[in-house]
N, C-alpha and C. Protein backbone atom coordinates (compact mmCIF):
# COMPACT_ATOMS: atom_id res chain seq x y z
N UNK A 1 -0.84 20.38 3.93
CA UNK A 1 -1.60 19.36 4.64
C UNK A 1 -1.79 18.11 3.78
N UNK A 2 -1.88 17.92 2.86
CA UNK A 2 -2.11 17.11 1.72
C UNK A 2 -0.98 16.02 1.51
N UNK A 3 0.15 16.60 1.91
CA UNK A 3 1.65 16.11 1.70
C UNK A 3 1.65 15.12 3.16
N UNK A 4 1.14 15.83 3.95
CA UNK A 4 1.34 15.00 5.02
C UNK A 4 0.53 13.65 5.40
N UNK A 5 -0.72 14.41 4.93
CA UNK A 5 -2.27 12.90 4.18
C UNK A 5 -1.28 11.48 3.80
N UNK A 6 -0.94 12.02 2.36
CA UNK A 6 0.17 11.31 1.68
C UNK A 6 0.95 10.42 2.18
N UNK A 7 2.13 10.87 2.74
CA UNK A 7 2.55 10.33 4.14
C UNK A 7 2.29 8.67 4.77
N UNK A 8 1.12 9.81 5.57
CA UNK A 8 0.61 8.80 6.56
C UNK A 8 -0.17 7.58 5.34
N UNK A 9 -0.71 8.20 4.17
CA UNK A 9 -0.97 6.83 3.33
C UNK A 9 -0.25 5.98 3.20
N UNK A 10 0.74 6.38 2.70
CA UNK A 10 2.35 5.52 2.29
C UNK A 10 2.95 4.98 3.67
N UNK A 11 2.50 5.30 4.98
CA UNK A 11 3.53 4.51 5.51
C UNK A 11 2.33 2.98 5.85
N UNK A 12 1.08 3.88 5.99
CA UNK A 12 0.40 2.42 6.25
C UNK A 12 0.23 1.29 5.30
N UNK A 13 -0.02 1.93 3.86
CA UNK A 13 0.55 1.22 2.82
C UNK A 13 1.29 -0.03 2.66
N UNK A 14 2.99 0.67 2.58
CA UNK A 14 4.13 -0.21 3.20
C UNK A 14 3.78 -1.22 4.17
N UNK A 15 3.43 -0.97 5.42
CA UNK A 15 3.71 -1.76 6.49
C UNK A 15 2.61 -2.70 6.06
N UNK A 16 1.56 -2.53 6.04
CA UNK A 16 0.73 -3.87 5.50
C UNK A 16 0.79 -4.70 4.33
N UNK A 17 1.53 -3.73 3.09
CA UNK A 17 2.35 -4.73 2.04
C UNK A 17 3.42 -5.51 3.31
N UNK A 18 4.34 -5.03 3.67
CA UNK A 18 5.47 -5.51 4.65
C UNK A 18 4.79 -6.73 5.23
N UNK A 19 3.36 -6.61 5.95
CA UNK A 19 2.89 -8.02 6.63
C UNK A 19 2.61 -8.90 6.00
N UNK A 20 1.61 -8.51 4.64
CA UNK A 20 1.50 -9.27 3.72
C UNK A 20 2.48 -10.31 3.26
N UNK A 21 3.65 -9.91 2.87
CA UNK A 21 4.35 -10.72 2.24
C UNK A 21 5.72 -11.50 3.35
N UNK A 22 5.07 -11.07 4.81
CA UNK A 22 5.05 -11.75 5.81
C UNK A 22 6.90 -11.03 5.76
N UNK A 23 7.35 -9.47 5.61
CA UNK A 23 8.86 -9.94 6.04
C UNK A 23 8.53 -9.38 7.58
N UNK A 24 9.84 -9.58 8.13
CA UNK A 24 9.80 -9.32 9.39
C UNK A 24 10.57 -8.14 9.55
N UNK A 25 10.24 -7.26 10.45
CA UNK A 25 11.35 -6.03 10.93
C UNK A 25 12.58 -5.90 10.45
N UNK A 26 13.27 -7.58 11.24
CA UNK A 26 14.92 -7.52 11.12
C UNK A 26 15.51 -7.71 10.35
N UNK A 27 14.51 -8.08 8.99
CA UNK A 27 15.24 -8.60 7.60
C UNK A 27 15.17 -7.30 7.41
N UNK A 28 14.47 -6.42 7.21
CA UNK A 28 14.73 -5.06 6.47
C UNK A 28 15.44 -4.16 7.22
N UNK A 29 15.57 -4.43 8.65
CA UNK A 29 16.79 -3.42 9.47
C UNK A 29 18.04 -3.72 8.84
N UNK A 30 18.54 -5.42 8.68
CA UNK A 30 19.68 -5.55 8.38
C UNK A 30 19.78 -5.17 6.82
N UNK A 31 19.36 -5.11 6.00
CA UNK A 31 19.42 -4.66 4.83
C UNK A 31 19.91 -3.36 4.69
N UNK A 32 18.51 -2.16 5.63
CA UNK A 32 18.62 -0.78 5.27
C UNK A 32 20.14 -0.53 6.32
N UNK A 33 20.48 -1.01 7.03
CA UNK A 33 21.27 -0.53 8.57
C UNK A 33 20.74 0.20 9.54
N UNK A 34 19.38 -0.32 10.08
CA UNK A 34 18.97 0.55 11.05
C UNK A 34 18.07 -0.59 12.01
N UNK A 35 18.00 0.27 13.43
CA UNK A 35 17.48 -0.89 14.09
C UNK A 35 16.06 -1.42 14.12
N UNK A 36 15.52 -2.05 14.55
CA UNK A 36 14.44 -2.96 14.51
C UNK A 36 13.15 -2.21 14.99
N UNK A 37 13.76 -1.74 15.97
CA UNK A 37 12.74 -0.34 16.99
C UNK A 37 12.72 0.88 16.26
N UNK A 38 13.59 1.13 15.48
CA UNK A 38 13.87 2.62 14.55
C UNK A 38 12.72 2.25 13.23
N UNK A 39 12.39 1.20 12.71
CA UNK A 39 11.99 0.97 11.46
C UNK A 39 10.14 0.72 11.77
N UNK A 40 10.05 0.45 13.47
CA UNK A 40 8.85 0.03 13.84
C UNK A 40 8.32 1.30 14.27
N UNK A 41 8.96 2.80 15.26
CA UNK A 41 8.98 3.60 15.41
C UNK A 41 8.19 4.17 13.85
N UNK A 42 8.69 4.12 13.31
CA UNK A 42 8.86 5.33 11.68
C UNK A 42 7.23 4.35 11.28
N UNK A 43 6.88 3.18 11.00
CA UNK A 43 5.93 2.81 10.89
C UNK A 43 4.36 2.87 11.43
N UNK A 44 4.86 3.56 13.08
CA UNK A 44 3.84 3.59 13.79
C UNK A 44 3.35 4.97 13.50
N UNK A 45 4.50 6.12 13.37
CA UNK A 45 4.19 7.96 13.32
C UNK A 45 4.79 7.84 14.39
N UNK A 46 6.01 7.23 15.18
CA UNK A 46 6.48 7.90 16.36
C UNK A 46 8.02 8.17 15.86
N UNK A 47 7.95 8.10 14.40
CA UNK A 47 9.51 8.75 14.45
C UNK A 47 9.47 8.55 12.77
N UNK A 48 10.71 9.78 12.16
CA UNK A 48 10.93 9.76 10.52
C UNK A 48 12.00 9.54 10.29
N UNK A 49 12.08 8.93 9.30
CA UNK A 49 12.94 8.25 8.58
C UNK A 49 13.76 9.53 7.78
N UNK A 50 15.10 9.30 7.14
CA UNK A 50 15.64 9.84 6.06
C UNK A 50 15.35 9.85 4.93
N UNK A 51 15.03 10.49 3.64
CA UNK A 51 14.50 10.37 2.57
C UNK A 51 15.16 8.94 1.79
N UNK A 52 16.70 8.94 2.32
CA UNK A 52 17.30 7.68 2.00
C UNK A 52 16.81 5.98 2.17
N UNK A 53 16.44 6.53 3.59
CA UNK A 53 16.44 4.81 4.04
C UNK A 53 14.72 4.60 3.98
N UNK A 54 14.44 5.50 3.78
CA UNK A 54 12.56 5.67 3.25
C UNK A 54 13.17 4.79 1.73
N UNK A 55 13.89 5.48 0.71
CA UNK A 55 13.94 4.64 -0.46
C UNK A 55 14.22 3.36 0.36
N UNK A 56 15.05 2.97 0.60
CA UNK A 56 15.63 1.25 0.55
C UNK A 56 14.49 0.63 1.26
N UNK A 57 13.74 1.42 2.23
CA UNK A 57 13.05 0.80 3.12
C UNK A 57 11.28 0.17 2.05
N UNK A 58 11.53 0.90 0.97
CA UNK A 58 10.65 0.47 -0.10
C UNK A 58 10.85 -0.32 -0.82
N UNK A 59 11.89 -0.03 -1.28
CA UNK A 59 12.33 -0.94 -2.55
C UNK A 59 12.23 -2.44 -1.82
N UNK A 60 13.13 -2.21 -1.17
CA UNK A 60 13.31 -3.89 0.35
C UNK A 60 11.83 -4.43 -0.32
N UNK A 61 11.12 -3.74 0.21
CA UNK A 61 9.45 -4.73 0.52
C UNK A 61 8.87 -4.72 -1.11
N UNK A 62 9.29 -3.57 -1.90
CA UNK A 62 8.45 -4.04 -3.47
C UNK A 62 8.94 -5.35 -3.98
N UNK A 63 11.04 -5.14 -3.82
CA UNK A 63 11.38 -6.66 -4.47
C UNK A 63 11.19 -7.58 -3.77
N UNK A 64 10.45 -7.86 -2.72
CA UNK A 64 11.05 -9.02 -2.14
C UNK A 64 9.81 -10.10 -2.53
């Protein structure tokens, strides 16, 4: 249960760093290769990501 806490920390995390630094959806779809609705999905809890594109989908928003 704890792992999943986690989780849901880290994705809300992300997405409000993500607003913060103002990127938009489609810059990080075209980066990771995935669509716009797939990356907003995974952000909301209505869908998971690959452990893969979870990395890029981080890194994207730490360097940018």
């Amino acid at each position: 249960m704890a792992g999943r806490k986690k989780e849901v920390e880290d994705r809300w995390e992300y997405k409000i760093k993500r607003m913060k630094k103002n990127i938009k959806l489609r810059e990080i779809a075209k980066e990771i290769g995935l669509s716009v609705s797939y990356i907003s999905q995974h952000e909301n809890y209505k869908r998971n990501m690959d452990t893969q594109h979870v990395i890029q989908y981080k890194q994207f928003i730490d360097q940018y």
